[in-house]
C-alpha atoms as a PDB file:
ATOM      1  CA  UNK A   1      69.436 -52.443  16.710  1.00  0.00           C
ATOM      2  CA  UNK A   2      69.476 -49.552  19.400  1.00  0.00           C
ATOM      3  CA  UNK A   3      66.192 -48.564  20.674  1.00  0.00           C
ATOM      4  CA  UNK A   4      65.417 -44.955  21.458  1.00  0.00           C
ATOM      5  CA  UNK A   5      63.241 -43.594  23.975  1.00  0.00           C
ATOM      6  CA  UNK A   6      60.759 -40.429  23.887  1.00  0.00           C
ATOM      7  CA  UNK A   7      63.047 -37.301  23.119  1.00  0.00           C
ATOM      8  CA  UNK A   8      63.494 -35.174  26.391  1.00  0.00           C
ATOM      9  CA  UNK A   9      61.820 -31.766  26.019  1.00  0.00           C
ATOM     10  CA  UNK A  10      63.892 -28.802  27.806  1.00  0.00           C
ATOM     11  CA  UNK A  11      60.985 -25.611  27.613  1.00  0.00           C
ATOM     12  CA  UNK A  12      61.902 -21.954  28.223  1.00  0.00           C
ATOM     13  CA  UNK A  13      59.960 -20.233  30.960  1.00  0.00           C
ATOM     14  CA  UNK A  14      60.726 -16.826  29.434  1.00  0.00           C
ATOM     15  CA  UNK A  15      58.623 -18.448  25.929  1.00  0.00           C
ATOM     16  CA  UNK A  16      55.925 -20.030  28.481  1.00  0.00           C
ATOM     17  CA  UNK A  17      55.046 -16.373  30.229  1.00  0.00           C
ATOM     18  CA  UNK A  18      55.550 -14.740  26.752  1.00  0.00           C
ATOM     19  CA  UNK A  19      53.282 -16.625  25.090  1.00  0.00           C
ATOM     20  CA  UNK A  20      51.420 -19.050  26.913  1.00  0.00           C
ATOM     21  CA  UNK A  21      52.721 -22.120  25.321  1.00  0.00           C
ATOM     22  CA  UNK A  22      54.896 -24.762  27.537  1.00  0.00           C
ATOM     23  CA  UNK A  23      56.640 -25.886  24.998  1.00  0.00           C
ATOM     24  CA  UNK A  24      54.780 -28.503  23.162  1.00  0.00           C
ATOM     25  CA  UNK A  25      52.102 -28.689  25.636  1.00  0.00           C
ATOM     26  CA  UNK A  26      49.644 -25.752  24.178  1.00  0.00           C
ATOM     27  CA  UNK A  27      45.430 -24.599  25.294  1.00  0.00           C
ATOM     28  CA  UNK A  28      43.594 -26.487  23.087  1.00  0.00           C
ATOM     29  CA  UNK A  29      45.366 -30.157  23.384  1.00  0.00           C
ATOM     30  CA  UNK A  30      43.022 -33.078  23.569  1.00  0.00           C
ATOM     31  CA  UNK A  31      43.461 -35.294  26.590  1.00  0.00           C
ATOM     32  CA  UNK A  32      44.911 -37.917  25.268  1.00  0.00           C
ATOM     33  CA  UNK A  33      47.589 -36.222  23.458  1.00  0.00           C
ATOM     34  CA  UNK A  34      48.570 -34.720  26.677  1.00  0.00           C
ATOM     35  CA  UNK A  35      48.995 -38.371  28.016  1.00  0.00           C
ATOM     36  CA  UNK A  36      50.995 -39.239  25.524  1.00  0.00           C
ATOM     37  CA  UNK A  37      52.993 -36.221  26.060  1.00  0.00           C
ATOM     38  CA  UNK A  38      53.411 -36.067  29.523  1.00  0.00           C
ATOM     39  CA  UNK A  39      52.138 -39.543  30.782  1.00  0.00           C
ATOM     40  CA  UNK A  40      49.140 -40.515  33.156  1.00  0.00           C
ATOM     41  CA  UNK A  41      49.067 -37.674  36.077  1.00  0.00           C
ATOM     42  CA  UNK A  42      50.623 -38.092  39.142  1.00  0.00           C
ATOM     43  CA  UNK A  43      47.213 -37.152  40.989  1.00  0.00           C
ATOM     44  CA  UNK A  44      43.764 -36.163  39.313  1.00  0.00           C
ATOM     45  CA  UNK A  45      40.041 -34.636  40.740  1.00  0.00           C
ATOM     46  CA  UNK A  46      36.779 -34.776  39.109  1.00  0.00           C
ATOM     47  CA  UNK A  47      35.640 -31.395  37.808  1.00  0.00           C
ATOM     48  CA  UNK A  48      33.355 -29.066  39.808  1.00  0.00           C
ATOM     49  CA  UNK A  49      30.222 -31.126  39.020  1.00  0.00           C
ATOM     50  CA  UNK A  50      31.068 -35.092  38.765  1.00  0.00           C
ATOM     51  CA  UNK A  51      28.018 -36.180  37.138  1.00  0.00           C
ATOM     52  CA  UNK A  52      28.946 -33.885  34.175  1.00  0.00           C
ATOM     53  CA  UNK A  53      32.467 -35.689  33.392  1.00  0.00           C
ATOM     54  CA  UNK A  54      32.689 -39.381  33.468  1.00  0.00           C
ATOM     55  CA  UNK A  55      36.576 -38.815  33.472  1.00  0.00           C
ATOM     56  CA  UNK A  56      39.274 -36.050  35.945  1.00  0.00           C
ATOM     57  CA  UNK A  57      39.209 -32.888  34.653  1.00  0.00           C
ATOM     58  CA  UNK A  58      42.227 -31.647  36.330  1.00  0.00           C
ATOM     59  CA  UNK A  59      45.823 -33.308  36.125  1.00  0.00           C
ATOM     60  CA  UNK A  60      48.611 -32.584  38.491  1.00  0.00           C
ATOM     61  CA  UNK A  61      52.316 -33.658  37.536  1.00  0.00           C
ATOM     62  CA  UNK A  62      55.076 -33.139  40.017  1.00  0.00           C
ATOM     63  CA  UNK A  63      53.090 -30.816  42.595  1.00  0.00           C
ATOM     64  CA  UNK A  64      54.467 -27.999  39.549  1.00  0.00           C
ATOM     65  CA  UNK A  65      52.225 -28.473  36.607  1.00  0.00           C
ATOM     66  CA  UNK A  66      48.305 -28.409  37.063  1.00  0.00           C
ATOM     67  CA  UNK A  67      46.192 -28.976  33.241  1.00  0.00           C
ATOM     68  CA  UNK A  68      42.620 -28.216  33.504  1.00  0.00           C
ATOM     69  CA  UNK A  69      40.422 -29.902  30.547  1.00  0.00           C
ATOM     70  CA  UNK A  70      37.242 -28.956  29.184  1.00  0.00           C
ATOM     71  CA  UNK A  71      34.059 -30.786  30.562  1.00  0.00           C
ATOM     72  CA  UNK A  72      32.861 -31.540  27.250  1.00  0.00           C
ATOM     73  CA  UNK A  73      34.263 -34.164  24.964  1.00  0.00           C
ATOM     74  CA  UNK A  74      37.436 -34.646  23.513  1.00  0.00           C
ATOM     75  CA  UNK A  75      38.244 -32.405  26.634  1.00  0.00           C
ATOM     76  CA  UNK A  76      40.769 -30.170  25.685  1.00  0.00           C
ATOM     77  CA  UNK A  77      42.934 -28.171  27.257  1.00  0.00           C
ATOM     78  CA  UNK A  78      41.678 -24.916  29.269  1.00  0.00           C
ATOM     79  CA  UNK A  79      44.102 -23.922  31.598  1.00  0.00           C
ATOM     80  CA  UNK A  80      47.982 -24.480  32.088  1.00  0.00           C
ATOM     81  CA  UNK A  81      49.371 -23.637  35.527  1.00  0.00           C
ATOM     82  CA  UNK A  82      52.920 -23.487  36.639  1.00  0.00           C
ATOM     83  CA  UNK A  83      52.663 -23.550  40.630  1.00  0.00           C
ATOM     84  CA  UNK A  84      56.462 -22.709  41.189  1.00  0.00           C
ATOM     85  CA  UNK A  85      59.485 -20.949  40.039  1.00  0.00           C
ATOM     86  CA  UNK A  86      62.764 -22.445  40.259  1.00  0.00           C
ATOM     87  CA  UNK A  87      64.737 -21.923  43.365  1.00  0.00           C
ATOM     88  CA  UNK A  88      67.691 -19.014  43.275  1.00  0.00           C
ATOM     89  CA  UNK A  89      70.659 -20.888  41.018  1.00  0.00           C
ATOM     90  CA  UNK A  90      68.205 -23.166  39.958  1.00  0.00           C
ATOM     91  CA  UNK A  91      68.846 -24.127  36.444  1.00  0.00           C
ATOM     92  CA  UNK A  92      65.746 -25.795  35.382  1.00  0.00           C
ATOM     93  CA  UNK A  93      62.196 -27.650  36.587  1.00  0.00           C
ATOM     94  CA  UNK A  94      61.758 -31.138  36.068  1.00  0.00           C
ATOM     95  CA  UNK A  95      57.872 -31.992  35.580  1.00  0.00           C
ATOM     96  CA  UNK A  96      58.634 -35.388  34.157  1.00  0.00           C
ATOM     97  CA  UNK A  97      61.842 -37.166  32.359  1.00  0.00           C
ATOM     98  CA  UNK A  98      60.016 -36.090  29.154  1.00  0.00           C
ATOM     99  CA  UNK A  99      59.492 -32.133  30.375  1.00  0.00           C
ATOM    100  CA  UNK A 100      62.034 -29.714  31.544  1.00  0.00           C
ATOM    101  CA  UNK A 101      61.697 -25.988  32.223  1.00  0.00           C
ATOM    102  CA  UNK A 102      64.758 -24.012  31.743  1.00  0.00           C
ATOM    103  CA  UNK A 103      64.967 -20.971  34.396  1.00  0.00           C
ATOM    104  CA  UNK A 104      66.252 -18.581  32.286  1.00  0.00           C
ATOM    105  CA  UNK A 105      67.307 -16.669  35.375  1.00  0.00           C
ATOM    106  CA  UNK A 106      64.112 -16.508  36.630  1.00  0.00           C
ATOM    107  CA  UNK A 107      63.460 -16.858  40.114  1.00  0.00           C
ATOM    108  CA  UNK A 108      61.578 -17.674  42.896  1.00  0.00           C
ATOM    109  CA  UNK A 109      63.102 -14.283  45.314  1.00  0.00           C
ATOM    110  CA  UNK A 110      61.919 -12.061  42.065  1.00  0.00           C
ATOM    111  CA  UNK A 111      59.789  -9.326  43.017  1.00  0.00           C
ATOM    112  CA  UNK A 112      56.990  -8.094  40.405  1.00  0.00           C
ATOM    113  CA  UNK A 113      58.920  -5.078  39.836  1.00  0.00           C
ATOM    114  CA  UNK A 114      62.106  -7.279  38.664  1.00  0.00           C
ATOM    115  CA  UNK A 115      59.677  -9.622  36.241  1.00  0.00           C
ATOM    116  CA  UNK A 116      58.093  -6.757  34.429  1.00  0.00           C
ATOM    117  CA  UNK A 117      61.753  -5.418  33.965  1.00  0.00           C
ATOM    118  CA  UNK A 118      62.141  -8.729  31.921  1.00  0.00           C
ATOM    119  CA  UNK A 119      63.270  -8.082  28.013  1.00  0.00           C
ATOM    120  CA  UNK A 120      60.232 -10.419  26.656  1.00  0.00           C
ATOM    121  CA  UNK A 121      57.533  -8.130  27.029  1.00  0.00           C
ATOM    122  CA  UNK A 122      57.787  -6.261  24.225  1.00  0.00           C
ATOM    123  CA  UNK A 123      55.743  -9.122  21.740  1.00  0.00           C
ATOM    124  CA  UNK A 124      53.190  -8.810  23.963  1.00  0.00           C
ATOM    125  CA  UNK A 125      50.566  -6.865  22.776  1.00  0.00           C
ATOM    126  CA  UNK A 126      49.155  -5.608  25.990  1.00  0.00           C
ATOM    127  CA  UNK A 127      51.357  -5.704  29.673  1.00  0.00           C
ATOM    128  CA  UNK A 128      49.482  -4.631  32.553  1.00  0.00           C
ATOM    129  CA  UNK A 129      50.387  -4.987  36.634  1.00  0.00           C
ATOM    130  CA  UNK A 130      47.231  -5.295  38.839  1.00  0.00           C
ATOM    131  CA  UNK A 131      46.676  -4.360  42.406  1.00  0.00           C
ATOM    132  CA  UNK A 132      44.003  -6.478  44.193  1.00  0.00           C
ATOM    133  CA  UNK A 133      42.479  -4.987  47.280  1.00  0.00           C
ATOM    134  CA  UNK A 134      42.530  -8.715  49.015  1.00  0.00           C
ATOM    135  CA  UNK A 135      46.482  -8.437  48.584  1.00  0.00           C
ATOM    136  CA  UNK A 136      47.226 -10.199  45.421  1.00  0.00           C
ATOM    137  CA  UNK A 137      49.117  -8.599  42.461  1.00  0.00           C
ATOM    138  CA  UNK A 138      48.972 -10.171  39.193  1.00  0.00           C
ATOM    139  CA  UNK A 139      51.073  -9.485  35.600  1.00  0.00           C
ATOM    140  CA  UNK A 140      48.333  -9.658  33.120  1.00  0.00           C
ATOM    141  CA  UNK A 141      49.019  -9.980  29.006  1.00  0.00           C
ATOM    142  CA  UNK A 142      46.751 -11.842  26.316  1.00  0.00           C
ATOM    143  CA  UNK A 143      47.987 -14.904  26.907  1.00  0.00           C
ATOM    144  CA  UNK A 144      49.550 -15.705  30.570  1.00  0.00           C
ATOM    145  CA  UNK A 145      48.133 -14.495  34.232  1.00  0.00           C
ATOM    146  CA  UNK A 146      51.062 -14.295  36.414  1.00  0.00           C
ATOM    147  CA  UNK A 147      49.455 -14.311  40.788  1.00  0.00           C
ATOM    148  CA  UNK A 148      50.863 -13.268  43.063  1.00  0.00           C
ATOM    149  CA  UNK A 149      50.137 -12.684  47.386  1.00  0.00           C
ATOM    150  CA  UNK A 150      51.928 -11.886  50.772  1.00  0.00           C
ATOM    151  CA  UNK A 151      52.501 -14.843  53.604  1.00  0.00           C
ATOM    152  CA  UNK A 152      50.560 -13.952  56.468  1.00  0.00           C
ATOM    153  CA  UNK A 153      53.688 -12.468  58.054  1.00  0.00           C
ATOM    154  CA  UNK A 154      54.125  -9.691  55.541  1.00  0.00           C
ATOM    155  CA  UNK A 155      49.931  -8.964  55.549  1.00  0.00           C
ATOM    156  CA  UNK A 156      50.553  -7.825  58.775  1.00  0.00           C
ATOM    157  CA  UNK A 157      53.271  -5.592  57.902  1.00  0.00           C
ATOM    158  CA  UNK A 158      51.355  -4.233  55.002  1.00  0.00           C
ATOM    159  CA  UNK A 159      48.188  -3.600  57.267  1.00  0.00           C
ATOM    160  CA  UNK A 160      50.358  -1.951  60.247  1.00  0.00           C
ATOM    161  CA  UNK A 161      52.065   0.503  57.723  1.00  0.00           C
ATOM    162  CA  UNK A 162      49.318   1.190  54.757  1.00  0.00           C
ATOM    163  CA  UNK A 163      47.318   4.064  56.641  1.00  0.00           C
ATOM    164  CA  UNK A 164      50.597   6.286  56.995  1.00  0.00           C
ATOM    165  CA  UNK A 165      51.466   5.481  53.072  1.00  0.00           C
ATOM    166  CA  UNK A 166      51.215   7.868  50.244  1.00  0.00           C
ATOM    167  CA  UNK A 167      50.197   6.051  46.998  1.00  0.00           C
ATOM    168  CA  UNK A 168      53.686   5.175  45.455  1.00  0.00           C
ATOM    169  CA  UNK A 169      55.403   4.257  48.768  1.00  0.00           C
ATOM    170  CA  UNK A 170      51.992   1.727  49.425  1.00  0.00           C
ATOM    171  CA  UNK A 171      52.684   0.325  45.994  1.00  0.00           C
ATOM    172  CA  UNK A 172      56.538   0.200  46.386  1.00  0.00           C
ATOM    173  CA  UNK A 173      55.377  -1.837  50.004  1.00  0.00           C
ATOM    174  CA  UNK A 174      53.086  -4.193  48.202  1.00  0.00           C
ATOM    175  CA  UNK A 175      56.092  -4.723  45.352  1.00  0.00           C
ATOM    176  CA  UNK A 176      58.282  -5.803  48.017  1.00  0.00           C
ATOM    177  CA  UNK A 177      55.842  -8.248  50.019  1.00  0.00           C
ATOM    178  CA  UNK A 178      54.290 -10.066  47.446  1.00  0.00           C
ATOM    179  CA  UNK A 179      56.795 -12.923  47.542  1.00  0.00           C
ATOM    180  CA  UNK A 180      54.438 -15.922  47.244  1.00  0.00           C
ATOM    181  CA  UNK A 181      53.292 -17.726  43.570  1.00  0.00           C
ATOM    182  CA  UNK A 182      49.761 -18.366  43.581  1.00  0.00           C
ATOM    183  CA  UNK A 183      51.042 -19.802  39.928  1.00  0.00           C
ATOM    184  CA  UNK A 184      51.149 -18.535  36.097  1.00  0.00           C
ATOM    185  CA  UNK A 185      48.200 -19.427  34.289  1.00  0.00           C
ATOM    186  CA  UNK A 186      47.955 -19.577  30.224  1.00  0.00           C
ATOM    187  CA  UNK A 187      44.138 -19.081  29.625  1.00  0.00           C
ATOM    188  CA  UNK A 188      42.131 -17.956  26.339  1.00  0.00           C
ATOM    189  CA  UNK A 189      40.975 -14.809  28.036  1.00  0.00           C
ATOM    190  CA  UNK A 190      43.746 -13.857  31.228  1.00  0.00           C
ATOM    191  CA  UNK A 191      41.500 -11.280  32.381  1.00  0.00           C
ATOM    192  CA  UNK A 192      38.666 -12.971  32.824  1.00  0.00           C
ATOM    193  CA  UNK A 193      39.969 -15.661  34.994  1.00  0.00           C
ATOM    194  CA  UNK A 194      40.851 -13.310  37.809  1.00  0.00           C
ATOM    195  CA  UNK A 195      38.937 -13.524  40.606  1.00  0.00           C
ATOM    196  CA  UNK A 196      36.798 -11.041  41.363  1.00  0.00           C
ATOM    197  CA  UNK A 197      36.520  -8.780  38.987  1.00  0.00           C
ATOM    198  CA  UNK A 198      35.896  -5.616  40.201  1.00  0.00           C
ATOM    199  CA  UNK A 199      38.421  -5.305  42.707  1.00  0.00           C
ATOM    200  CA  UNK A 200      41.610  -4.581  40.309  1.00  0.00           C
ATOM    201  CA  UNK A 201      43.462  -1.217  39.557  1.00  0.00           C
ATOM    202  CA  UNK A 202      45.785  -1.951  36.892  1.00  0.00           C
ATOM    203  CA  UNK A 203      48.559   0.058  35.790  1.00  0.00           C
ATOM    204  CA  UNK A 204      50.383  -0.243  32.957  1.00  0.00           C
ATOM    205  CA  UNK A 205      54.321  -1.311  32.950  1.00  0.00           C
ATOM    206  CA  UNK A 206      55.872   1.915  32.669  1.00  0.00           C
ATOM    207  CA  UNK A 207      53.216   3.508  35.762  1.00  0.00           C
ATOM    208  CA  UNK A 208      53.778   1.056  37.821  1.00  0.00           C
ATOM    209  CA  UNK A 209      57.526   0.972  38.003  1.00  0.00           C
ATOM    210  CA  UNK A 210      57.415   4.654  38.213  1.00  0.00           C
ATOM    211  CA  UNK A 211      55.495   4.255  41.543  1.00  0.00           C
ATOM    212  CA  UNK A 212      57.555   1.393  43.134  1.00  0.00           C
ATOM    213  CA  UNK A 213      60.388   3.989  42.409  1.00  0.00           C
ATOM    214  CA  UNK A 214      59.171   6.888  43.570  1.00  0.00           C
ATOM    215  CA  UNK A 215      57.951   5.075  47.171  1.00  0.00           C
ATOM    216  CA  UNK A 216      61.575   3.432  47.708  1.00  0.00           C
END
C-alpha cells in the first residue's frame, strides 16, 4: 500500500497582499496548528517580556516567513510577515517542502509605483500609499502593511537633492529609492502597527501616482 506524504501547498502572493491570508496559514491560527502546518521553526525568541510566555512567541522559517503569536494562551496568530520578494524571474518562494509562494510576477526590483499599478486592488476596500518622514513608504489596506526604505546609499541621494525638489518630483525621488523590503505584514488593524504614528502623509492610489508622474 503506497504511503502519501503532507500535500505540498503552492500560495499566491498576489491573494497574500490582497487579503492577508498565506494560503492556509491565516491571523488567528493556534500554535499548534501552525506546527502542524508548517513544522517546528527553524529559529524562535521569547516575546518582549519572558516571564509572561513560558513558550517563543515569534517563529522564523527560512529567514522569509516570521509568525508572531499572542502572549496569552492558545497563542494565536498576530502577525504574518513575508521578509522578501522573489528575485527578478523568480518563479516562486520556498518556506518549507510543505509551503510555496508563487511570484505571480512580482518582484523584488518593483518600485511602489509599479505594485500599486497591480490589478488586485480593486477588492480592497481601502488602498492608501504612505510617506514617512524617517524614509519609509508603506502600501496600507485593511488587511496587509506592505514597508518599505532606502539603503543608506540612496538616503544620501535623497538628502543631497530634497531641498531643490518641488513636491511631485520629491515623491517621484522617494518612488524610485525605496528599493529595500522591510517585509509585508497581515495584521488585524494595518494602520496601527506602523510605527510612529504621527509621522505619515498618505495619499490615496490615484494621488500618488499622479505625483510620481508629474516629478519624472
Amino acid at each position: 500500500m503506497a504511503i502519501h506524504g503532507p500535500k505540498r501547498e503552492i500560495v499566491s502572493l498576489l491573494s497574500f497582499i490582497r487579503t492577508g491570508e498565506l494560503g492556509p496559514l491565516k491571523l488567528g491560527m493556534k500554535m499548534r496548528q501552525v506546527s502542524e502546518l508548517l513544522g517546528p521553526p527553524d529559529w524562535w525568541m521569547d516575546g518582549h517580556d519572558a516571564d509572561i510566555s513560558p513558550v517563543p512567541l515569534l517563529w522564523g522559517y527560512n529567514r522569509m516567513l516570521e509568525v508572531f503569536f499572542s502572549y496569552e494562551a492558545p497563542h494565536v496568530v498576530e502577525t504574518i510577515k513575508l521578509r522578501q520578494l522573489p528575485s527578478l524571474g523568480q518563479r516562486h518562494l520556498r518556506v518549507r517542502w510543505r509551503l510555496w509562494i508563487r511570484a505571480d510576477g512580482i518582484h523584488d526590483e518593483m518600485k511602489i509605483s509599479d505594485f500599486v499599478r497591480l490589478p488586485i486592488w480593486n477588492e480592497c476596500r481601502r488602498v492608501t500609499v504612505g510617506l514617512s518622514n524617517r524614509e519609509n513608504i508603506d502600501i496600507l489596506t485593511d488587511a496587509v502593511e506592505l514597508l518599505f526604505y532606502m539603503r543608506n546609499r540612496e538616503e544620501e541621494e535623497l538628502k543631497e537633492a530634497q531641498d531643490d525638489l518641488e513636491t511631485a518630483a520629491y515623491v517621484a525621488l522617494r518612488d524610485r529609492l525605496s528599493t529595500g523590503l522591510h517585509g509585508i505584514y497581515s495584521t488585524a488593524r494595518p494602520k496601527d502597527n506602523r510605527y510612529f504614528q504621527d509621522d505619515w502623509r498618505d495619499f490615496s492610489v490615484p494621488d500618488y501616482l499622479a505625483l510620481v508622474d508629474a516629478g519624472k
